[in-house]
PDB file of N, CA and C in Angstrom:
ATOM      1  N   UNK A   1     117.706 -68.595-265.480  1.00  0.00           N
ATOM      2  CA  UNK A   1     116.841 -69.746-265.342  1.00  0.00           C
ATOM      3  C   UNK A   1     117.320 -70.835-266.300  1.00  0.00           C
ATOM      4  N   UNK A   2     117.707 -72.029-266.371  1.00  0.00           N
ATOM      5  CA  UNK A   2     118.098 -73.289-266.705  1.00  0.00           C
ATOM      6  C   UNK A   2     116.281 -73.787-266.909  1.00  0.00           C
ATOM      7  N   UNK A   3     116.965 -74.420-268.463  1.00  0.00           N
ATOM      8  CA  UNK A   3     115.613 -74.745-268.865  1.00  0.00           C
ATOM      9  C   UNK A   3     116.175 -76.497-269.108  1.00  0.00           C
ATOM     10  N   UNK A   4     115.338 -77.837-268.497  1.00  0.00           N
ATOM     11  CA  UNK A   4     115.990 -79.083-268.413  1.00  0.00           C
ATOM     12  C   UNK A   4     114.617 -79.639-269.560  1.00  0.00           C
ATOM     13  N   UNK A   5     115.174 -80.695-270.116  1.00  0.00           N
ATOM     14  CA  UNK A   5     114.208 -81.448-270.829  1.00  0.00           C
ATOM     15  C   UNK A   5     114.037 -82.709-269.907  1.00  0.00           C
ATOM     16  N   UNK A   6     112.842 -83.333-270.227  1.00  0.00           N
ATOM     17  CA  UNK A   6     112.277 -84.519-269.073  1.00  0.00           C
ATOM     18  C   UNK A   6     112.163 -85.241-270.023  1.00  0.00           C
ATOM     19  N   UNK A   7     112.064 -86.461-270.077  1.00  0.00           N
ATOM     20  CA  UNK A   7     111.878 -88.123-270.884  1.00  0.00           C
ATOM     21  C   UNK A   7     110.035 -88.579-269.648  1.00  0.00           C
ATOM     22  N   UNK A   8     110.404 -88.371-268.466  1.00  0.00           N
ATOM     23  CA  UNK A   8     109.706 -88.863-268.257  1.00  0.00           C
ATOM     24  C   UNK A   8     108.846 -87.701-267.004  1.00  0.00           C
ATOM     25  N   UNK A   9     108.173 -87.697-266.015  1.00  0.00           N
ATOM     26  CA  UNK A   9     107.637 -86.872-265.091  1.00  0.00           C
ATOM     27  C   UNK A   9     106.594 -88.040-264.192  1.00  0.00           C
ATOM     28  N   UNK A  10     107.378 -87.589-262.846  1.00  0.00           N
ATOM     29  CA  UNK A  10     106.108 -87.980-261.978  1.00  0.00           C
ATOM     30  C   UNK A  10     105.759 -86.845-261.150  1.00  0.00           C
ATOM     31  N   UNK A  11     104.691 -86.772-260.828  1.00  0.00           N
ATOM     32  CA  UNK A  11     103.865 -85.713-260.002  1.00  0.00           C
ATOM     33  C   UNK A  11     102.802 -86.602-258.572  1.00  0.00           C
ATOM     34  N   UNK A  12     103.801 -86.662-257.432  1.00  0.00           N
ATOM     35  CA  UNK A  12     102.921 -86.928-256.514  1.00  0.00           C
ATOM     36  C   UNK A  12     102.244 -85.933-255.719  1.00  0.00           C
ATOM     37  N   UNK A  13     101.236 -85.645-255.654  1.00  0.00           N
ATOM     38  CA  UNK A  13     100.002 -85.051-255.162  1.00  0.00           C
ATOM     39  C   UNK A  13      99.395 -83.827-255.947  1.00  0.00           C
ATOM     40  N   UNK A  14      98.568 -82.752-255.044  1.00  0.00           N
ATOM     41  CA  UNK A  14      97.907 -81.650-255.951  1.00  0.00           C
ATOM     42  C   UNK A  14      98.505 -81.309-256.684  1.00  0.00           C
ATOM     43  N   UNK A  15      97.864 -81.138-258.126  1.00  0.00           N
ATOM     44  CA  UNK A  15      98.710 -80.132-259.306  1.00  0.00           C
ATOM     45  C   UNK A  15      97.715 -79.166-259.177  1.00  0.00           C
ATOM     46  N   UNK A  16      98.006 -77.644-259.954  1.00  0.00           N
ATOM     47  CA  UNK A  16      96.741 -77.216-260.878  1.00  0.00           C
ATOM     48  C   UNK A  16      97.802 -76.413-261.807  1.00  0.00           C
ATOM     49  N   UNK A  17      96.921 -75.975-262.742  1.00  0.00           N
ATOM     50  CA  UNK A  17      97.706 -75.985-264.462  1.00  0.00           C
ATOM     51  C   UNK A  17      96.510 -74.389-264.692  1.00  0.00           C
ATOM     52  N   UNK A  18      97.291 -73.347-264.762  1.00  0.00           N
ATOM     53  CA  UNK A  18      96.620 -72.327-265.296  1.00  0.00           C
ATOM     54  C   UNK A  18      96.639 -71.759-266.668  1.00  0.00           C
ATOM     55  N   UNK A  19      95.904 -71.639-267.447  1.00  0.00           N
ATOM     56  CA  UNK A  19      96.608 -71.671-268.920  1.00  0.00           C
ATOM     57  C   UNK A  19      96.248 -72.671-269.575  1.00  0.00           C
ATOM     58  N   UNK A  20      96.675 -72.747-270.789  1.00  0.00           N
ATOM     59  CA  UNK A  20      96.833 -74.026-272.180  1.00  0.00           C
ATOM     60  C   UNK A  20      97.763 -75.185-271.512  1.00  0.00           C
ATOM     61  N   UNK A  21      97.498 -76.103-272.098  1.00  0.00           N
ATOM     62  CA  UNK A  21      98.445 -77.489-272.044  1.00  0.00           C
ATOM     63  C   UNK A  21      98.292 -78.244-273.150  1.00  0.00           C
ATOM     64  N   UNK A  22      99.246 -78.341-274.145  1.00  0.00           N
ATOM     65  CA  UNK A  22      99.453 -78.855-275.523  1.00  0.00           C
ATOM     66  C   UNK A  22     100.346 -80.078-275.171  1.00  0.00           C
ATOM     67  N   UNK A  23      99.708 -80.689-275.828  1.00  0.00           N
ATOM     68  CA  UNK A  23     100.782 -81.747-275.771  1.00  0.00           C
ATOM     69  C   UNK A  23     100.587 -82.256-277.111  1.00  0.00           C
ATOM     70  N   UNK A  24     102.106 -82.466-277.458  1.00  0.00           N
ATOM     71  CA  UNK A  24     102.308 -83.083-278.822  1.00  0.00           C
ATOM     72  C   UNK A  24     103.661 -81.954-279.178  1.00  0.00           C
ATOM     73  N   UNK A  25     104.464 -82.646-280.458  1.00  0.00           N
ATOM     74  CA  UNK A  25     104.991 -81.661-281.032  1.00  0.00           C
ATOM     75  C   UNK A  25     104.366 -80.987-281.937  1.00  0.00           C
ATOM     76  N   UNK A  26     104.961 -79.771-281.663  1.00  0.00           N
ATOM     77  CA  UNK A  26     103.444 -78.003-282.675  1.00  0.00           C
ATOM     78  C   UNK A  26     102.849 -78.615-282.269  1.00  0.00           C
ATOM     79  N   UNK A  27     101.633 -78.791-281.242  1.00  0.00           N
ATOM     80  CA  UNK A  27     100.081 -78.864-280.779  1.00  0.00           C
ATOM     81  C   UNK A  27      99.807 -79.951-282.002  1.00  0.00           C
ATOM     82  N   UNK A  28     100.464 -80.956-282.596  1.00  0.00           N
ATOM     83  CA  UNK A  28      99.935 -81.680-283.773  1.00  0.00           C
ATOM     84  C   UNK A  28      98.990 -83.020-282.391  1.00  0.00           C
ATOM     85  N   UNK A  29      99.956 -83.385-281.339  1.00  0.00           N
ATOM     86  CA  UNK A  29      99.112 -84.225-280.622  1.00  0.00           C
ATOM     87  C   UNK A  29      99.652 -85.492-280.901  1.00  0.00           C
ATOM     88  N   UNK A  30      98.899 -85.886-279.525  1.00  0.00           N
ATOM     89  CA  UNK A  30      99.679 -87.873-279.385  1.00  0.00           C
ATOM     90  C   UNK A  30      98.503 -88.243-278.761  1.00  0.00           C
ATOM     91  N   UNK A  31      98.746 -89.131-278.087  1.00  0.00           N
ATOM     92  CA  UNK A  31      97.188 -90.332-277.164  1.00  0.00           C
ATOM     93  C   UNK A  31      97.419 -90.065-275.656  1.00  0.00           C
ATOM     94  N   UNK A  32      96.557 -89.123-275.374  1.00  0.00           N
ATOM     95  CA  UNK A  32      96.462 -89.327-273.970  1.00  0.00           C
ATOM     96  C   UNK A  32      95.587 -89.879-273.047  1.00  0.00           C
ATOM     97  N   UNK A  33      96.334 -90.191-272.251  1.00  0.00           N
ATOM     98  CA  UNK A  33      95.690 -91.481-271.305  1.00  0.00           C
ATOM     99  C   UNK A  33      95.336 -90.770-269.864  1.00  0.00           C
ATOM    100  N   UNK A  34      94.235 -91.121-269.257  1.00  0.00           N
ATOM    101  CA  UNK A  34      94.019 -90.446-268.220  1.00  0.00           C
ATOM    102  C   UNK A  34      93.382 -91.661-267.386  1.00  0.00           C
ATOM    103  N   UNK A  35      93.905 -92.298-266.086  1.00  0.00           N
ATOM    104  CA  UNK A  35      93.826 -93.705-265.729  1.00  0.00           C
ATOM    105  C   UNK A  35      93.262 -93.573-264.354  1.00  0.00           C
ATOM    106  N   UNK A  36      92.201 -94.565-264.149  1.00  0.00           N
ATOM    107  CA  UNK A  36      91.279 -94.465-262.596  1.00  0.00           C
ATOM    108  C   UNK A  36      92.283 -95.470-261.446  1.00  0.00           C
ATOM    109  N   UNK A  37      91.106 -95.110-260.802  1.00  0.00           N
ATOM    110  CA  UNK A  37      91.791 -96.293-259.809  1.00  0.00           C
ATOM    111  C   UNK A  37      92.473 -97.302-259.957  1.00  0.00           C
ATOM    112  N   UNK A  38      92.048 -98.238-261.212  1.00  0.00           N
ATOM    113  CA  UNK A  38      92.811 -99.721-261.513  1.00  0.00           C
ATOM    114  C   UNK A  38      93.075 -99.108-262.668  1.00  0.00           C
ATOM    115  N   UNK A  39      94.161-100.235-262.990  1.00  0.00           N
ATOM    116  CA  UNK A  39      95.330 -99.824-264.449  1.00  0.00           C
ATOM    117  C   UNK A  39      94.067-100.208-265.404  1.00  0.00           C
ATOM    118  N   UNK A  40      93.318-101.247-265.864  1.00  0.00           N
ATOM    119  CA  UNK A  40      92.282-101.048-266.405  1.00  0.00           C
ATOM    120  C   UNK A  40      91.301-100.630-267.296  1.00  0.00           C
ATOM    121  N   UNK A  41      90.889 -99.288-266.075  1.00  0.00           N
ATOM    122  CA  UNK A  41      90.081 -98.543-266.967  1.00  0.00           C
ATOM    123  C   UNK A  41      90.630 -97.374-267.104  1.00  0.00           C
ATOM    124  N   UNK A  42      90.464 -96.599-268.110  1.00  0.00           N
ATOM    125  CA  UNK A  42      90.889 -95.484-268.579  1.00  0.00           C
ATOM    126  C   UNK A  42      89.965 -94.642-269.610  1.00  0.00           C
ATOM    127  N   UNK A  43      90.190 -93.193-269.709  1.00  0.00           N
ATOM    128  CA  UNK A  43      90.108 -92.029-270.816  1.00  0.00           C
ATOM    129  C   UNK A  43      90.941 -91.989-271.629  1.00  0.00           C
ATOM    130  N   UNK A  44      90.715 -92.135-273.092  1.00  0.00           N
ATOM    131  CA  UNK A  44      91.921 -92.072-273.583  1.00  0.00           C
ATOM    132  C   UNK A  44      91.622 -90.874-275.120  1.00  0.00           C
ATOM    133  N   UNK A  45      92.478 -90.219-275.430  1.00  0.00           N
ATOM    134  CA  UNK A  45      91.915 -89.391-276.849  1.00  0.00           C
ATOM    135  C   UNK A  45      93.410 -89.881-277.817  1.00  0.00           C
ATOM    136  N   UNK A  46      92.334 -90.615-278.443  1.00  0.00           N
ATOM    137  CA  UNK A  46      93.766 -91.350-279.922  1.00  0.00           C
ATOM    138  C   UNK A  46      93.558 -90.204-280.750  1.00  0.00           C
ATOM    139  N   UNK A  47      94.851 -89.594-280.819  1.00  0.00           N
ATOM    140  CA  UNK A  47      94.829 -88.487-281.990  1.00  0.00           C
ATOM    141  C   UNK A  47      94.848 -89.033-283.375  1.00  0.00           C
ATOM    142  N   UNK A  48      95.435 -90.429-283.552  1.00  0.00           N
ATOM    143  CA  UNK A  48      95.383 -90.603-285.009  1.00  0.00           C
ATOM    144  C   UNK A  48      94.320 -91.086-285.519  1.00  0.00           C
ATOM    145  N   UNK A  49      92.955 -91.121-284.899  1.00  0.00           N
ATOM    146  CA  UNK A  49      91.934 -91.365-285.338  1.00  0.00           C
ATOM    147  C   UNK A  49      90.759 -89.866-284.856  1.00  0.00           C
ATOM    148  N   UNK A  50      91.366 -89.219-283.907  1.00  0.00           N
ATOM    149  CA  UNK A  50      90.337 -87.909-283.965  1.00  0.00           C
ATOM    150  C   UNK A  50      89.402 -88.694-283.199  1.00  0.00           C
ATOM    151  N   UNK A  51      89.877 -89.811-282.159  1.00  0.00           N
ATOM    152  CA  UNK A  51      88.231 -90.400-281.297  1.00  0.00           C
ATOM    153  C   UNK A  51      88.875 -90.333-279.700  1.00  0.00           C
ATOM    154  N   UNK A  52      88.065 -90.004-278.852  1.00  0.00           N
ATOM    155  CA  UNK A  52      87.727 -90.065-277.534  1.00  0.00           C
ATOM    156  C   UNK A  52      87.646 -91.699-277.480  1.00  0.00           C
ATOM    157  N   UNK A  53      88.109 -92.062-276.722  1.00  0.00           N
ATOM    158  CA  UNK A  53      87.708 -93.736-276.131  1.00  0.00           C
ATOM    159  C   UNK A  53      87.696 -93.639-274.460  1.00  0.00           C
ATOM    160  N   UNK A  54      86.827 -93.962-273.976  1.00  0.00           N
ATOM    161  CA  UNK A  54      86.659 -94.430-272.681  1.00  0.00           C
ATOM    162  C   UNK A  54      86.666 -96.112-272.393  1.00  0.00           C
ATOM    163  N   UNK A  55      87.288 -96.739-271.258  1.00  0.00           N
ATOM    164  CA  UNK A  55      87.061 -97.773-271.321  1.00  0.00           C
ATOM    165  C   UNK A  55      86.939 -98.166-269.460  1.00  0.00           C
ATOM    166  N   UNK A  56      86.057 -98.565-269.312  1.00  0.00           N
ATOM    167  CA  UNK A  56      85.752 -97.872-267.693  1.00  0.00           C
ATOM    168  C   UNK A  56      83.961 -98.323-267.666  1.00  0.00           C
ATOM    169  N   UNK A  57      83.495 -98.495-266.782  1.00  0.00           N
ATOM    170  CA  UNK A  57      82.090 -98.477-266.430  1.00  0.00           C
ATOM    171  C   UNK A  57      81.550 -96.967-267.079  1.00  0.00           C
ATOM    172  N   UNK A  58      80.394 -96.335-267.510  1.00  0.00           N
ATOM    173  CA  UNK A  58      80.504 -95.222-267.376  1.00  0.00           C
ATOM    174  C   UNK A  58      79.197 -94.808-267.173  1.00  0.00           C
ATOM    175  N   UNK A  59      79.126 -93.205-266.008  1.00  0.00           N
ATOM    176  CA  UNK A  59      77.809 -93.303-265.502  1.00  0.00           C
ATOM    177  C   UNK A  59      77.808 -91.498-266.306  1.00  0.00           C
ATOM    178  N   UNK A  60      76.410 -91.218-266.657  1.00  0.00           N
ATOM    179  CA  UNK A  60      76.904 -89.795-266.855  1.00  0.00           C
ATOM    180  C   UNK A  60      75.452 -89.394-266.648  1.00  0.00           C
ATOM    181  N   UNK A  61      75.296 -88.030-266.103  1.00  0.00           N
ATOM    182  CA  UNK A  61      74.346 -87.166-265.492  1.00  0.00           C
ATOM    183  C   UNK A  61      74.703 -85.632-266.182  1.00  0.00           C
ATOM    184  N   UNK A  62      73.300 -85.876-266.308  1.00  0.00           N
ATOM    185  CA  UNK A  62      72.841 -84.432-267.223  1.00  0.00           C
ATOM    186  C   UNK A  62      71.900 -84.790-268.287  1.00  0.00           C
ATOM    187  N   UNK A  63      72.185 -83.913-269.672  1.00  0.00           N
ATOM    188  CA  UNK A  63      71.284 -84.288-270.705  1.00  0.00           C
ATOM    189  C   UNK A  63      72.759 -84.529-271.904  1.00  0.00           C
ATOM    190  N   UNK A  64      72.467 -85.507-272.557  1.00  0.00           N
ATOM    191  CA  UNK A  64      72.988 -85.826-273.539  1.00  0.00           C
ATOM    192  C   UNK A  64      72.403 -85.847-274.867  1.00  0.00           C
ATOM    193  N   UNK A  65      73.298 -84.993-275.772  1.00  0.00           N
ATOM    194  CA  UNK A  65      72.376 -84.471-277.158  1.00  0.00           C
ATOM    195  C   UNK A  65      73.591 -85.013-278.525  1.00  0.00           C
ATOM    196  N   UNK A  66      73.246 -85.893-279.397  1.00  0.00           N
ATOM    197  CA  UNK A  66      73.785 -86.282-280.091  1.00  0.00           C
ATOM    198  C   UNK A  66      73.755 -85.793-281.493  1.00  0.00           C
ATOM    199  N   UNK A  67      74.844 -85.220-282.424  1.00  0.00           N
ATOM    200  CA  UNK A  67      75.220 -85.113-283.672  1.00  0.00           C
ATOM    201  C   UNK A  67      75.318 -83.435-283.426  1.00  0.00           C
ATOM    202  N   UNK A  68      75.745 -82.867-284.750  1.00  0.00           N
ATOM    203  CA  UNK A  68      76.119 -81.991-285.400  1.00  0.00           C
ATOM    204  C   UNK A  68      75.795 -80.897-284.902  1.00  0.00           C
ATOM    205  N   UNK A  69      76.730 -79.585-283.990  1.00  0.00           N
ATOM    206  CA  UNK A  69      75.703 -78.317-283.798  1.00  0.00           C
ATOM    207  C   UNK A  69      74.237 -78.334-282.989  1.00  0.00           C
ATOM    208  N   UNK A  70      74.233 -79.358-281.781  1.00  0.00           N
ATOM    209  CA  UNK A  70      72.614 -79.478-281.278  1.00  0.00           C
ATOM    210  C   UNK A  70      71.599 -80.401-282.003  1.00  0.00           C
ATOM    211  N   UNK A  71      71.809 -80.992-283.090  1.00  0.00           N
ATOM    212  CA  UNK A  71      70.638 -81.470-284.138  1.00  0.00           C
ATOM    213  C   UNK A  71      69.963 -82.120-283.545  1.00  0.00           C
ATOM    214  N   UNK A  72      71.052 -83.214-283.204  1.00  0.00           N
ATOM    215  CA  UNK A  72      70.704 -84.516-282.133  1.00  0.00           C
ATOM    216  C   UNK A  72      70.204 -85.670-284.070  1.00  0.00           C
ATOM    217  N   UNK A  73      70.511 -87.106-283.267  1.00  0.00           N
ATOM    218  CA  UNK A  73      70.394 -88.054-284.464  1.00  0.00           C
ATOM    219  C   UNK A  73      69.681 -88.950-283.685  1.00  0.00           C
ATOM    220  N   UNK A  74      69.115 -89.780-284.015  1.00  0.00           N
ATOM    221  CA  UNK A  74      68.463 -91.007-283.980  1.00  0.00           C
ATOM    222  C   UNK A  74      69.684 -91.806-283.366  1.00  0.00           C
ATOM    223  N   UNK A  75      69.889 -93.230-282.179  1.00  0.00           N
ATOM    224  CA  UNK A  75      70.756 -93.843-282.027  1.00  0.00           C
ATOM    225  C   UNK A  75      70.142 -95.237-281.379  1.00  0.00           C
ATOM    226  N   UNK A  76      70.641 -96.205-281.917  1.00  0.00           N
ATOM    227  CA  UNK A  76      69.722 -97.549-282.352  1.00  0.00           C
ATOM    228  C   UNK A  76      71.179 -98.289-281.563  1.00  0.00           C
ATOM    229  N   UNK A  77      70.664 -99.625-280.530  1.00  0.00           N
ATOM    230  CA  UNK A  77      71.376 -99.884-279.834  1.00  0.00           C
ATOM    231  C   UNK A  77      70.637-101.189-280.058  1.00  0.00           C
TER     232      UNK A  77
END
């Protein structure tokens, strides 16, 4: 088996991924971008700040519980 290194990857149509997926060198991590319909809006996780950013309309369903372990915090808008 020939093992090739990639610079870049496109994937047109179904994937599925069984297992872990690290990305970064050693699992240290980079910014990944995960992009909707328009170039736009996006998911993004900046590793050098340890933050989730969404930037996108965003609708979310369920219950949402804020801070530490379940505590939930006060959030003033």
């Amino acid at each position: 088996m020939a093992i090739q290194f990639l610079n870049s990857l496109d994937v047109n149509g179904a994937t599925q991924l069984d297992g872990e997926l690290n990305v970064g060198v050693n699992d240290t991590g980079h910014d990944v971008r995960f992009y909707g319909a328009t170039s736009g809006k996006y998911l993004m996780w900046d590793q050098s700040a340890d933050t989730l950013i969404v930037v996108a309309d965003l609708s979310l369903h369920g219950p949402i519980t804020l801070g530490t372990d379940d505590t939930g915090h006060d959030v003033t808008f």
